[in-house]
PDB file of N, CA and C in Angstrom:
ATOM      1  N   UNK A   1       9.811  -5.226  25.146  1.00  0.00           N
ATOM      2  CA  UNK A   1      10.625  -4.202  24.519  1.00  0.00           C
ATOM      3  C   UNK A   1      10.041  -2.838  24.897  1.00  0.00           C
ATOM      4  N   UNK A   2      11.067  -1.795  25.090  1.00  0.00           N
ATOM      5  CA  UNK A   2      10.551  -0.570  25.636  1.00  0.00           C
ATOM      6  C   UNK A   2       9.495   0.420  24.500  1.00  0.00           C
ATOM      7  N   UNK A   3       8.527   0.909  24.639  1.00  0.00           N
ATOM      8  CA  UNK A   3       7.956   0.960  23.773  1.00  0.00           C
ATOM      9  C   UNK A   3       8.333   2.326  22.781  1.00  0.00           C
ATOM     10  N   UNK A   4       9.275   2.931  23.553  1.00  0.00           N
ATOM     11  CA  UNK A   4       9.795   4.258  22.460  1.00  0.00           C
ATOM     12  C   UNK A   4      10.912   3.322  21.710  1.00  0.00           C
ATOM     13  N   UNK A   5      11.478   2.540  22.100  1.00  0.00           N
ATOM     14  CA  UNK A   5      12.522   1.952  21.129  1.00  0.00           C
ATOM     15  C   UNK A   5      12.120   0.988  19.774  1.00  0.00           C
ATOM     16  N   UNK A   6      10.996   0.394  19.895  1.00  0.00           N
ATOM     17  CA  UNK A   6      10.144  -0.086  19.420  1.00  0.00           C
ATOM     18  C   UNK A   6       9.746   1.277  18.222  1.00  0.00           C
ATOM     19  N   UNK A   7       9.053   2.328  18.504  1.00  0.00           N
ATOM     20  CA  UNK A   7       8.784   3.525  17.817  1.00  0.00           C
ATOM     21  C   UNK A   7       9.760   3.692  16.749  1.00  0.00           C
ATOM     22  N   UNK A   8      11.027   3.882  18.008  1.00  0.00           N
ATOM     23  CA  UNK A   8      12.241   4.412  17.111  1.00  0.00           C
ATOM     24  C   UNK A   8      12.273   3.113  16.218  1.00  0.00           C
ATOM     25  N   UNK A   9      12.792   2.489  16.476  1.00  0.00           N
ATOM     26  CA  UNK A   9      12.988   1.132  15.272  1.00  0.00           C
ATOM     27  C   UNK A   9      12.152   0.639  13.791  1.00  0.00           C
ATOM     28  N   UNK A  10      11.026   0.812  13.833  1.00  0.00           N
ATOM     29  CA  UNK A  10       9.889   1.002  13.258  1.00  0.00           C
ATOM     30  C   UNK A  10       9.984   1.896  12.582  1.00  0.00           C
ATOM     31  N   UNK A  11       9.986   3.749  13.074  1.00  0.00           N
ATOM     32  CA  UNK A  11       9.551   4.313  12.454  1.00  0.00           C
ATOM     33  C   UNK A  11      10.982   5.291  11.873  1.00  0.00           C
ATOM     34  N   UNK A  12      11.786   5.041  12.397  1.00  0.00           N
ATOM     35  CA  UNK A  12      12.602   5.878  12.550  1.00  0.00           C
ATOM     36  C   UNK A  12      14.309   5.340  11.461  1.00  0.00           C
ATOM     37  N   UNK A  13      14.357   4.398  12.227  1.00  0.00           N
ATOM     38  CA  UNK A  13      15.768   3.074  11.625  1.00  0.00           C
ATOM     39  C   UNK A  13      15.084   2.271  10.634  1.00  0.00           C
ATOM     40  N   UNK A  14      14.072   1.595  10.820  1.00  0.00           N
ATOM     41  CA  UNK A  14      13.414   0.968   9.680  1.00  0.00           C
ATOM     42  C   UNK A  14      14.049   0.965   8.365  1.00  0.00           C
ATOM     43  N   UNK A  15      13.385   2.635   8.138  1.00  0.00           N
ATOM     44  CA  UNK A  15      13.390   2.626   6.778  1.00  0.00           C
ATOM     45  C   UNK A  15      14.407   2.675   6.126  1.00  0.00           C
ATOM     46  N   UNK A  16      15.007   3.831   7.445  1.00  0.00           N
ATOM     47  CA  UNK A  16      17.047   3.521   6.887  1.00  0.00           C
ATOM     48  C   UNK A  16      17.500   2.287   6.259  1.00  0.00           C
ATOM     49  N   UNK A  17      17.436   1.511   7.462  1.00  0.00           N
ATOM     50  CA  UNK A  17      18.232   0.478   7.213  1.00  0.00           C
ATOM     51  C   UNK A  17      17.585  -0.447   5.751  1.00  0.00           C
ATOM     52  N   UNK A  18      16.287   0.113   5.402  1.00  0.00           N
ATOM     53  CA  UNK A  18      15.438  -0.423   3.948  1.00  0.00           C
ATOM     54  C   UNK A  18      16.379   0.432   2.995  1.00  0.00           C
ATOM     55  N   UNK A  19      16.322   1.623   2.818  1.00  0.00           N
ATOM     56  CA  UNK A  19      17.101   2.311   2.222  1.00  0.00           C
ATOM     57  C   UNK A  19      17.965   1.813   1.652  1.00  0.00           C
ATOM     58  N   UNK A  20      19.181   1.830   3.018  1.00  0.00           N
ATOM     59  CA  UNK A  20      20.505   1.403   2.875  1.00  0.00           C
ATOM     60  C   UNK A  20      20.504  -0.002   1.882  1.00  0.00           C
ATOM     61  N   UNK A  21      19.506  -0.863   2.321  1.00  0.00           N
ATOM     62  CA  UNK A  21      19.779  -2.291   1.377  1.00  0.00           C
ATOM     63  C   UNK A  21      19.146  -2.249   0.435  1.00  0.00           C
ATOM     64  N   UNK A  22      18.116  -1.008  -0.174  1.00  0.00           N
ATOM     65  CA  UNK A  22      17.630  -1.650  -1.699  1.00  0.00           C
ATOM     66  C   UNK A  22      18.817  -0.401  -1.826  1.00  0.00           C
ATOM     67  N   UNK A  23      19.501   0.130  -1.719  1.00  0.00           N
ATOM     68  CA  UNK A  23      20.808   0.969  -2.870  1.00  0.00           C
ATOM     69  C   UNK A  23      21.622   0.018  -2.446  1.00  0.00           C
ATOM     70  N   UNK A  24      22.237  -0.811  -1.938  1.00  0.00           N
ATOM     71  CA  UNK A  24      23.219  -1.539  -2.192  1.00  0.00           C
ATOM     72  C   UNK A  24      22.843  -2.741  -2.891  1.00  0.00           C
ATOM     73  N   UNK A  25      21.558  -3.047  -2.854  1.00  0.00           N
ATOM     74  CA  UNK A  25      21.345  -3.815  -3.930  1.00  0.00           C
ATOM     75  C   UNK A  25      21.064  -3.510  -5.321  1.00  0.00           C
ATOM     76  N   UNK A  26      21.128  -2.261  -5.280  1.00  0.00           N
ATOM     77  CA  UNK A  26      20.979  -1.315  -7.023  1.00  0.00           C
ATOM     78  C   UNK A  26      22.193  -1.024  -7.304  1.00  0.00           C
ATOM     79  N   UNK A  27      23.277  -0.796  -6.132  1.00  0.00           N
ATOM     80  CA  UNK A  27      24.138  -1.302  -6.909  1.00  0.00           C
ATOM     81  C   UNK A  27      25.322  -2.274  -7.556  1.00  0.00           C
ATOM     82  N   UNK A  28      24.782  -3.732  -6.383  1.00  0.00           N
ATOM     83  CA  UNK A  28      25.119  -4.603  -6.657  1.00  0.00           C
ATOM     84  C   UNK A  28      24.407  -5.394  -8.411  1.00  0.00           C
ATOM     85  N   UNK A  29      23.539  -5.364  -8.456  1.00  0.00           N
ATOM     86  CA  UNK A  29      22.808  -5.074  -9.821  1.00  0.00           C
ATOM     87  C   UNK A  29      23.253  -4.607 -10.862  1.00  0.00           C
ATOM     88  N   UNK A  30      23.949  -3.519 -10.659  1.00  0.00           N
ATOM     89  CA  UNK A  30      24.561  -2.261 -11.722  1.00  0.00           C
ATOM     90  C   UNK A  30      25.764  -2.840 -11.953  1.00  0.00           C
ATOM     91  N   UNK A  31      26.338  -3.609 -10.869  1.00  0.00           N
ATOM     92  CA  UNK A  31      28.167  -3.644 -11.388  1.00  0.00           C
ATOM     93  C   UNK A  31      27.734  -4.909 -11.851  1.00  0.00           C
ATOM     94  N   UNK A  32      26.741  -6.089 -11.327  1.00  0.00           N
ATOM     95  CA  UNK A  32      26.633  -7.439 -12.407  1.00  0.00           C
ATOM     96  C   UNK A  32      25.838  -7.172 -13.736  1.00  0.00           C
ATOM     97  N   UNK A  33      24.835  -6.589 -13.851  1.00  0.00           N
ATOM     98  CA  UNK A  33      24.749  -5.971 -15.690  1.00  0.00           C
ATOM     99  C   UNK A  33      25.715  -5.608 -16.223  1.00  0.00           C
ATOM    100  N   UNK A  34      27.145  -4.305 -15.367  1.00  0.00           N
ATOM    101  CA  UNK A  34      27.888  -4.099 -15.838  1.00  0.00           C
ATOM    102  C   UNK A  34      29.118  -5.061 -16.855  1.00  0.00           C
ATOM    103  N   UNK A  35      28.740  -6.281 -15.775  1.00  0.00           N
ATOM    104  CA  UNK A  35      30.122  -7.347 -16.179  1.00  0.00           C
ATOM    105  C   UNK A  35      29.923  -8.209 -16.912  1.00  0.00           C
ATOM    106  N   UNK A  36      27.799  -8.260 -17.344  1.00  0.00           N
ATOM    107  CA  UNK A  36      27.602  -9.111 -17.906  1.00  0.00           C
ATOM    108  C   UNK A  36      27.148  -8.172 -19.227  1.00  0.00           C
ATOM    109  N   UNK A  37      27.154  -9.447 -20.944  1.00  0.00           N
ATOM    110  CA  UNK A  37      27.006  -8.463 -22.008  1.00  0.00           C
ATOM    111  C   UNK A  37      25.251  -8.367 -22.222  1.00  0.00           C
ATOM    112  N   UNK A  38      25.117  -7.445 -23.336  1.00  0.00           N
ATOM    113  CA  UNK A  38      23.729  -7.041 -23.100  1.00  0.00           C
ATOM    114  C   UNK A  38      23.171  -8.323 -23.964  1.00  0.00           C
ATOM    115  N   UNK A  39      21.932  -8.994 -23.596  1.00  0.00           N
ATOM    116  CA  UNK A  39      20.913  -9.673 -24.192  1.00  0.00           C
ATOM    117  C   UNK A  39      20.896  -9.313 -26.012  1.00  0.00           C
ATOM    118  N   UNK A  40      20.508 -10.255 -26.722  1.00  0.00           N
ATOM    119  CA  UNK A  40      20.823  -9.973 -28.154  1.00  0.00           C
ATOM    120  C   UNK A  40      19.069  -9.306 -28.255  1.00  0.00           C
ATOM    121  N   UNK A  41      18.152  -9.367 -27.555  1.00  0.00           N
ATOM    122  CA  UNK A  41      16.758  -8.642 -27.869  1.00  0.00           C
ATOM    123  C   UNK A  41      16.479  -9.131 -26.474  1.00  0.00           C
ATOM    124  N   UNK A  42      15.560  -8.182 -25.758  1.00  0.00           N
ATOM    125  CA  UNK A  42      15.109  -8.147 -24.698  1.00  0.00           C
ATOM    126  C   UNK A  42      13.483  -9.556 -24.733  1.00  0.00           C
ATOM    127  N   UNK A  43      13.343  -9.836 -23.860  1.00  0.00           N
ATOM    128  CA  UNK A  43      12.514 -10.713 -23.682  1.00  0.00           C
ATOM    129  C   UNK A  43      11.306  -9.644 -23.123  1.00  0.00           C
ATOM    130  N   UNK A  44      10.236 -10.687 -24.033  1.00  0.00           N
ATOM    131  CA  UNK A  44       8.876  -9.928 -23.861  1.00  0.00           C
ATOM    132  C   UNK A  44       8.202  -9.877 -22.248  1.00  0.00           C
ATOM    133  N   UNK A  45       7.338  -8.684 -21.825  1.00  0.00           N
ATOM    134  CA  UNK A  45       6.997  -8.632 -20.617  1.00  0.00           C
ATOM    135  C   UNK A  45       5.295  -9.732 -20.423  1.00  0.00           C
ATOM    136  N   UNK A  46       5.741 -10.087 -19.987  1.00  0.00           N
ATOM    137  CA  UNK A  46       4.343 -11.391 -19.648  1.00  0.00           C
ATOM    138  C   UNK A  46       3.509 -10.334 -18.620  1.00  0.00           C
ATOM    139  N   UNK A  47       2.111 -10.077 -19.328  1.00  0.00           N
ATOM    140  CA  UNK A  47       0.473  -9.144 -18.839  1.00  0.00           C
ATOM    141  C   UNK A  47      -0.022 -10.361 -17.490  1.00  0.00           C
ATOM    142  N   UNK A  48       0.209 -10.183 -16.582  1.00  0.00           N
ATOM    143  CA  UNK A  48      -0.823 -10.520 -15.537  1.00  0.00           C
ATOM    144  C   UNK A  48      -1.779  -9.957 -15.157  1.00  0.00           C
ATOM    145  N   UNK A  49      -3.014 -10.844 -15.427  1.00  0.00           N
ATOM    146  CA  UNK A  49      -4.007 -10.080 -14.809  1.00  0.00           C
ATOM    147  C   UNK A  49      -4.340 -10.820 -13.821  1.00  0.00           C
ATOM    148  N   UNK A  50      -4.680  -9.847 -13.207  1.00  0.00           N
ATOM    149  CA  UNK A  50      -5.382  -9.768 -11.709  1.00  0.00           C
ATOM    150  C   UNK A  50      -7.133  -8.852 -11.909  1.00  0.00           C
ATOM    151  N   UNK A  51      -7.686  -9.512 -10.781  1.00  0.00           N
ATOM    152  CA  UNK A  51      -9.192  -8.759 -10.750  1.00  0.00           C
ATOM    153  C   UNK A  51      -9.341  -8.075  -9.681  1.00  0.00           C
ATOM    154  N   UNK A  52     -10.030  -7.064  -9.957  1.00  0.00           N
ATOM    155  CA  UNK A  52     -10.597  -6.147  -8.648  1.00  0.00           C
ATOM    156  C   UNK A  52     -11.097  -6.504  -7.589  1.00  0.00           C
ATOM    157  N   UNK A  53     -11.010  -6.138  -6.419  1.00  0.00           N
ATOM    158  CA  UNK A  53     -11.411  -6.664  -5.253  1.00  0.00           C
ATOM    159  C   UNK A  53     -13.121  -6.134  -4.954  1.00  0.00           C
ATOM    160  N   UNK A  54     -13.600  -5.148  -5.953  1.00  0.00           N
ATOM    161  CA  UNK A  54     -13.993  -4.036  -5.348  1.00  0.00           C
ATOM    162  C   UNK A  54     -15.700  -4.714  -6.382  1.00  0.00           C
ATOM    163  N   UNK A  55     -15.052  -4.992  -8.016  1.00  0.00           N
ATOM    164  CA  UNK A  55     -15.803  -4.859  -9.238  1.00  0.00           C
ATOM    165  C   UNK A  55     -15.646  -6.142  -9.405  1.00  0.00           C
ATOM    166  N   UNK A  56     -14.838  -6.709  -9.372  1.00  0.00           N
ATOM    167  CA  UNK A  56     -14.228  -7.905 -10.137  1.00  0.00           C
ATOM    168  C   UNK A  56     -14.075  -7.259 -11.525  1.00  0.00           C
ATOM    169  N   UNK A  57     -13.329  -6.578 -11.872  1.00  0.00           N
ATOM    170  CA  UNK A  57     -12.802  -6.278 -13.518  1.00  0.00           C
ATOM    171  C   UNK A  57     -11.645  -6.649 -13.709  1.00  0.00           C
ATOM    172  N   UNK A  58     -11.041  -7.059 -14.917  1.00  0.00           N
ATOM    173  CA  UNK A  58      -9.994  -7.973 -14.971  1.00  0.00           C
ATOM    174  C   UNK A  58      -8.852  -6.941 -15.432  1.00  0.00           C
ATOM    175  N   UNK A  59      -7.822  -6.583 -14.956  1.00  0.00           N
ATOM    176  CA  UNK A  59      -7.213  -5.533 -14.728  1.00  0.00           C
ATOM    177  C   UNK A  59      -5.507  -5.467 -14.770  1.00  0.00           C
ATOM    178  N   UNK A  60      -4.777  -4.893 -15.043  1.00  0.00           N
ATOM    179  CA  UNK A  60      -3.028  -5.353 -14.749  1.00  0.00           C
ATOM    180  C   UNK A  60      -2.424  -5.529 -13.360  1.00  0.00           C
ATOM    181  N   UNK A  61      -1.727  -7.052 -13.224  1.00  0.00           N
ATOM    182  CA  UNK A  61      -1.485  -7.037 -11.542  1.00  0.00           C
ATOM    183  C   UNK A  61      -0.528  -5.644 -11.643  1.00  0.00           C
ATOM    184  N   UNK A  62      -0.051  -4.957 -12.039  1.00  0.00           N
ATOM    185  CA  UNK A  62       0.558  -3.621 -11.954  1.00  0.00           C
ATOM    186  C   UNK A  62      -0.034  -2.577 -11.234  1.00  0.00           C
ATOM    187  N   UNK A  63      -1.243  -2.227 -12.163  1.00  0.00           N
ATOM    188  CA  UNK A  63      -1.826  -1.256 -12.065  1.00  0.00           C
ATOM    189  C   UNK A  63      -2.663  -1.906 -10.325  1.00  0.00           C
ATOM    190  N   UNK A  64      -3.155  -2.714 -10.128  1.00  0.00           N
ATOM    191  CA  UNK A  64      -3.587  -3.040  -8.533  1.00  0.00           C
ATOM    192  C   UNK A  64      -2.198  -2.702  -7.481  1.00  0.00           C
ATOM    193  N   UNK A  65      -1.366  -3.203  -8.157  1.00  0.00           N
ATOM    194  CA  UNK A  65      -0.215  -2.902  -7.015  1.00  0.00           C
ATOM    195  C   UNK A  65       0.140  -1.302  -6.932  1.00  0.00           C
ATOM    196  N   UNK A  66      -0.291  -0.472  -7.956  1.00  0.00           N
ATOM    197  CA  UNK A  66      -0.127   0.655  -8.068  1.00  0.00           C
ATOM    198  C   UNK A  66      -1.113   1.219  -6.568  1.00  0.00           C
ATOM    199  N   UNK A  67      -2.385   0.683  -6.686  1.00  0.00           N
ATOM    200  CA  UNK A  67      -3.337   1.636  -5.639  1.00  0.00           C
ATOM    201  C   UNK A  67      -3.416   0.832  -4.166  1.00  0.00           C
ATOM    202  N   UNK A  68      -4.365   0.636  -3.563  1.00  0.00           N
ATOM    203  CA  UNK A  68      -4.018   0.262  -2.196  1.00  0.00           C
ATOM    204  C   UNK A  68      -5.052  -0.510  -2.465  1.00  0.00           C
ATOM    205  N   UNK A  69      -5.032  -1.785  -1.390  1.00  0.00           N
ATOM    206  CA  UNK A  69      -6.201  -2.513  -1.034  1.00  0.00           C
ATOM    207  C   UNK A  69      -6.703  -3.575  -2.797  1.00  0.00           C
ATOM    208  N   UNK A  70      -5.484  -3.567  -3.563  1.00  0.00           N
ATOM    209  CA  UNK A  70      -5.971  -3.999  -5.011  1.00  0.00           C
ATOM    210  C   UNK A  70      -7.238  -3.774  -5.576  1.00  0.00           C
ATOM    211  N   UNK A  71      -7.454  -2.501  -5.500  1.00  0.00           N
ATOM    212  CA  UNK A  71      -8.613  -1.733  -6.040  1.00  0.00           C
ATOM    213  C   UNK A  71      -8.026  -1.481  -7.605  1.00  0.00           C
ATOM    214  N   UNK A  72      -9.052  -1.274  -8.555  1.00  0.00           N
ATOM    215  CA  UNK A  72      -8.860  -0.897  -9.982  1.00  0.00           C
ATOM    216  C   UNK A  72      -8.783   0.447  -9.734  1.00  0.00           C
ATOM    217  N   UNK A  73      -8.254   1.493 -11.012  1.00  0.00           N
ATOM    218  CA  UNK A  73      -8.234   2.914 -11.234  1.00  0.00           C
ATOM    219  C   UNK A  73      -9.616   3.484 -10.597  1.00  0.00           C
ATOM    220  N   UNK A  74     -10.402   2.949 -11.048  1.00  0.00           N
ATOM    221  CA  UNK A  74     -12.053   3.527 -11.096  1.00  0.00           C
ATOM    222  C   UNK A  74     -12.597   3.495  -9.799  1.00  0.00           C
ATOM    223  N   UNK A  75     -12.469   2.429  -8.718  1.00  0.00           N
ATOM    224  CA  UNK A  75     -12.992   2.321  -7.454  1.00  0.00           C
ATOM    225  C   UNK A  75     -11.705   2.788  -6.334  1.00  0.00           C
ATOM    226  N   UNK A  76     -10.355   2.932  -6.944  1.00  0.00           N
ATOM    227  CA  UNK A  76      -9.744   3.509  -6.425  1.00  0.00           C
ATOM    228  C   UNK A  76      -9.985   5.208  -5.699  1.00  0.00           C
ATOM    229  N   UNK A  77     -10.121   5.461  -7.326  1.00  0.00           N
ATOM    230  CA  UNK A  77     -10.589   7.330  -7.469  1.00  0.00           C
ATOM    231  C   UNK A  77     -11.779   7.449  -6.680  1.00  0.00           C
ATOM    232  N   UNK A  78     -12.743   6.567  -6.400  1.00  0.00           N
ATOM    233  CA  UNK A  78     -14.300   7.142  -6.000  1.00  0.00           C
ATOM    234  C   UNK A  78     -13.886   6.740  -4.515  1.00  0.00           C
ATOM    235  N   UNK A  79     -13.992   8.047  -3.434  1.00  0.00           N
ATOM    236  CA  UNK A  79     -13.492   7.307  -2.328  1.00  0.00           C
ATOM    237  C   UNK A  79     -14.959   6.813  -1.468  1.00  0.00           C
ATOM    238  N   UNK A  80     -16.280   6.993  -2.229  1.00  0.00           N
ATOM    239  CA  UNK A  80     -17.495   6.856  -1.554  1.00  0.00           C
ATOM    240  C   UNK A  80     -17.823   5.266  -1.549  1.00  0.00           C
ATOM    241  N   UNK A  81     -17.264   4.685  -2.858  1.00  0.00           N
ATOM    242  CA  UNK A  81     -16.503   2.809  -2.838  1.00  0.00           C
ATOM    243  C   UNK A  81     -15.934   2.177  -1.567  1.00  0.00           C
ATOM    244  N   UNK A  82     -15.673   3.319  -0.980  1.00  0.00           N
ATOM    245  CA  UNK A  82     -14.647   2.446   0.116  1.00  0.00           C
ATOM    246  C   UNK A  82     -15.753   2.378   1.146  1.00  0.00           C
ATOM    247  N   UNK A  83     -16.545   3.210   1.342  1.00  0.00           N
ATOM    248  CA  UNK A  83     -17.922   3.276   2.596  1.00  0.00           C
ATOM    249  C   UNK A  83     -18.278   1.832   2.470  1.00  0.00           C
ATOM    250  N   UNK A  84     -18.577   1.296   3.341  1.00  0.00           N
ATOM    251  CA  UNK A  84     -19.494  -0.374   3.479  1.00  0.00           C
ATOM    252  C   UNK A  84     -20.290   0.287   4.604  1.00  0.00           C
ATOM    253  N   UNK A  85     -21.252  -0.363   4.524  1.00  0.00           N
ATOM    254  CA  UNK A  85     -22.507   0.052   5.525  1.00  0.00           C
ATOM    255  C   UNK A  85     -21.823  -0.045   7.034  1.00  0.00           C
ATOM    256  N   UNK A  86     -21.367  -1.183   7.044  1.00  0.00           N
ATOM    257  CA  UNK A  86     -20.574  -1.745   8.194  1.00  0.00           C
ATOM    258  C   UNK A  86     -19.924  -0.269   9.120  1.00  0.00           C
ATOM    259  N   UNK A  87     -19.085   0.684   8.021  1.00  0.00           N
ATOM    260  CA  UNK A  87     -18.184   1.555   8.520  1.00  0.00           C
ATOM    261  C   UNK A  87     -18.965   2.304   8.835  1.00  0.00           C
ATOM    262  N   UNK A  88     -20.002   2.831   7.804  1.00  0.00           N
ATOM    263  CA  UNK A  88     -21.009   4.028   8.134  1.00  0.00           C
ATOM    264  C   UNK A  88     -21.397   3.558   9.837  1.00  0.00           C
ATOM    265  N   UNK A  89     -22.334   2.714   9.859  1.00  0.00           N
ATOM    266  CA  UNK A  89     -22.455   2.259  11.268  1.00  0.00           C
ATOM    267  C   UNK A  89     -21.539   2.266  12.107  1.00  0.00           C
ATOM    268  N   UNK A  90     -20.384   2.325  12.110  1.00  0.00           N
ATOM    269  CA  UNK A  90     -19.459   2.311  13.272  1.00  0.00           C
ATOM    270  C   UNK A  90     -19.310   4.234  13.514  1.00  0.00           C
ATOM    271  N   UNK A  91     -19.013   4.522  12.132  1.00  0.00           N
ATOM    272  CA  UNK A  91     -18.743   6.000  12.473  1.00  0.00           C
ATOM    273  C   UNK A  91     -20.216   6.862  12.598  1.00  0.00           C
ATOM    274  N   UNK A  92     -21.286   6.579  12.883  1.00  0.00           N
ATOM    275  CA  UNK A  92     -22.660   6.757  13.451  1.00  0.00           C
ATOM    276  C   UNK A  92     -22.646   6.919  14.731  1.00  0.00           C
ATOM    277  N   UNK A  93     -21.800   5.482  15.243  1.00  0.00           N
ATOM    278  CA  UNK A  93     -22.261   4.644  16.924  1.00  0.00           C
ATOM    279  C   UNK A  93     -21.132   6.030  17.530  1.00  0.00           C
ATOM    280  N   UNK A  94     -19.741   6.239  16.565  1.00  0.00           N
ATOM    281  CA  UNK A  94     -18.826   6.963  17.658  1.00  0.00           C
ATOM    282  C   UNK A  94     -19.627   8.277  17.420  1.00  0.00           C
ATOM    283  N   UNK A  95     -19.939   9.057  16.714  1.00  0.00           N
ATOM    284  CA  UNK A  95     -20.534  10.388  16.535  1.00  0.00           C
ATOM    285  C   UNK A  95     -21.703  10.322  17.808  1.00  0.00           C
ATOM    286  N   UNK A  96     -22.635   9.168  17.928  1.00  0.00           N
ATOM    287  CA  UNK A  96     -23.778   9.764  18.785  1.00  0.00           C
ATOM    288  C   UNK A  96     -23.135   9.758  20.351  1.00  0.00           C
ATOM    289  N   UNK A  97     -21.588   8.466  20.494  1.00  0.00           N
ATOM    290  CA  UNK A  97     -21.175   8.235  21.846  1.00  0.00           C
ATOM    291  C   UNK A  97     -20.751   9.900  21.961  1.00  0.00           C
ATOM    292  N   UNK A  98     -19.983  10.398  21.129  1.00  0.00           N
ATOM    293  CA  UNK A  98     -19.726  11.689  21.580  1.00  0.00           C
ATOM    294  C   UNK A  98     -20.772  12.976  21.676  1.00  0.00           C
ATOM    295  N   UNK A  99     -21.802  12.901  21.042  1.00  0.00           N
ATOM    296  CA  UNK A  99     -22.997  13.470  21.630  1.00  0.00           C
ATOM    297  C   UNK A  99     -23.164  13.136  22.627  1.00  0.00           C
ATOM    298  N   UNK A 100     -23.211  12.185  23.453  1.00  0.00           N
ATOM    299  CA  UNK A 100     -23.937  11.819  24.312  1.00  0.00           C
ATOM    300  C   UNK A 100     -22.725  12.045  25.570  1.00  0.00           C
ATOM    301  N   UNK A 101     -21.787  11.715  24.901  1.00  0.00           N
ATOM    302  CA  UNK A 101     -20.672  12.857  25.993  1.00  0.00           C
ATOM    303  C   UNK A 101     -20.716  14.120  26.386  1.00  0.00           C
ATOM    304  N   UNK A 102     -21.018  14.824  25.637  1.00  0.00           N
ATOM    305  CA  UNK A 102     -20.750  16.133  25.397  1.00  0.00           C
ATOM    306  C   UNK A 102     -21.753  16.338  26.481  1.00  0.00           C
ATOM    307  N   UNK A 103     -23.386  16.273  26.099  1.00  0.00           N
ATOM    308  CA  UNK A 103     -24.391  16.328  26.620  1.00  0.00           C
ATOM    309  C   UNK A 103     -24.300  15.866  27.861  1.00  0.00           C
ATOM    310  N   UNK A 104     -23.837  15.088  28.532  1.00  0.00           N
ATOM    311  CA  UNK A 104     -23.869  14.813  30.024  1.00  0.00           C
ATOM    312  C   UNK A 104     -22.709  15.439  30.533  1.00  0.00           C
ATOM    313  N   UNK A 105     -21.790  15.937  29.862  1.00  0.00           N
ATOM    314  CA  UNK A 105     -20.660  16.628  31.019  1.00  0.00           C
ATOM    315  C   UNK A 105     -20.925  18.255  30.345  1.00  0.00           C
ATOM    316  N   UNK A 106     -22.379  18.754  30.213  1.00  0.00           N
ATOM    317  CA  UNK A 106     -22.847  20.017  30.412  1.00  0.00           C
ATOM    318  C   UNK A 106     -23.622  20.580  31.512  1.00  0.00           C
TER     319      UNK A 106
END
């Protein structure tokens, strides 16, 4: 596949075409609530918990789906949580490769 069409499709039509089908499904939704009568009391919302990826704290699968990577509020906010030694070391190795660029094409 050509790779700007690919781009376009992805980045461009994608979302449209996401768009386009969650509103036609909001309002396919809307006209069947419409036709149907309302519930005599709403049914209670069932608490899932889910645990942190980060802490293990036992947490609302909500609130994880809220942040990225199913992080809790707390390791969400601290972005120094997200460092693993691993990364530090990688972004070390590229900082000295580009020293060491710099320095030989002087």
């Amino acid at each position: 596949m050509n790779p700007l069409l690919f781009l376009y499709l992805n980045l461009v039509r994608g979302p449209q075409l996401q768009a386009e089908r969650e509103r036609k499904e909001a309002e396919e939704a809307a006209a069947s609530n419409a036709a149907t009568p309302a519930a005599a009391a709403p049914a209670k919302k069932e608490i899932v918990l889910a645990s942190c990826k980060k802490c293990d704290k036992q947490v609302d699968e909500a609130e994880l789906a809220a942040n990225y990577d199913s992080l809790c509020v707390e390791c969400a906010s601290n972005p120094m949580s997200m460092l693993s030694p691993v990364f530090i070391f990688q972004i070390l190795l590229i900082l000295v490769a580009v020293f060491v660029f710099i320095y030989r094409s002087l």
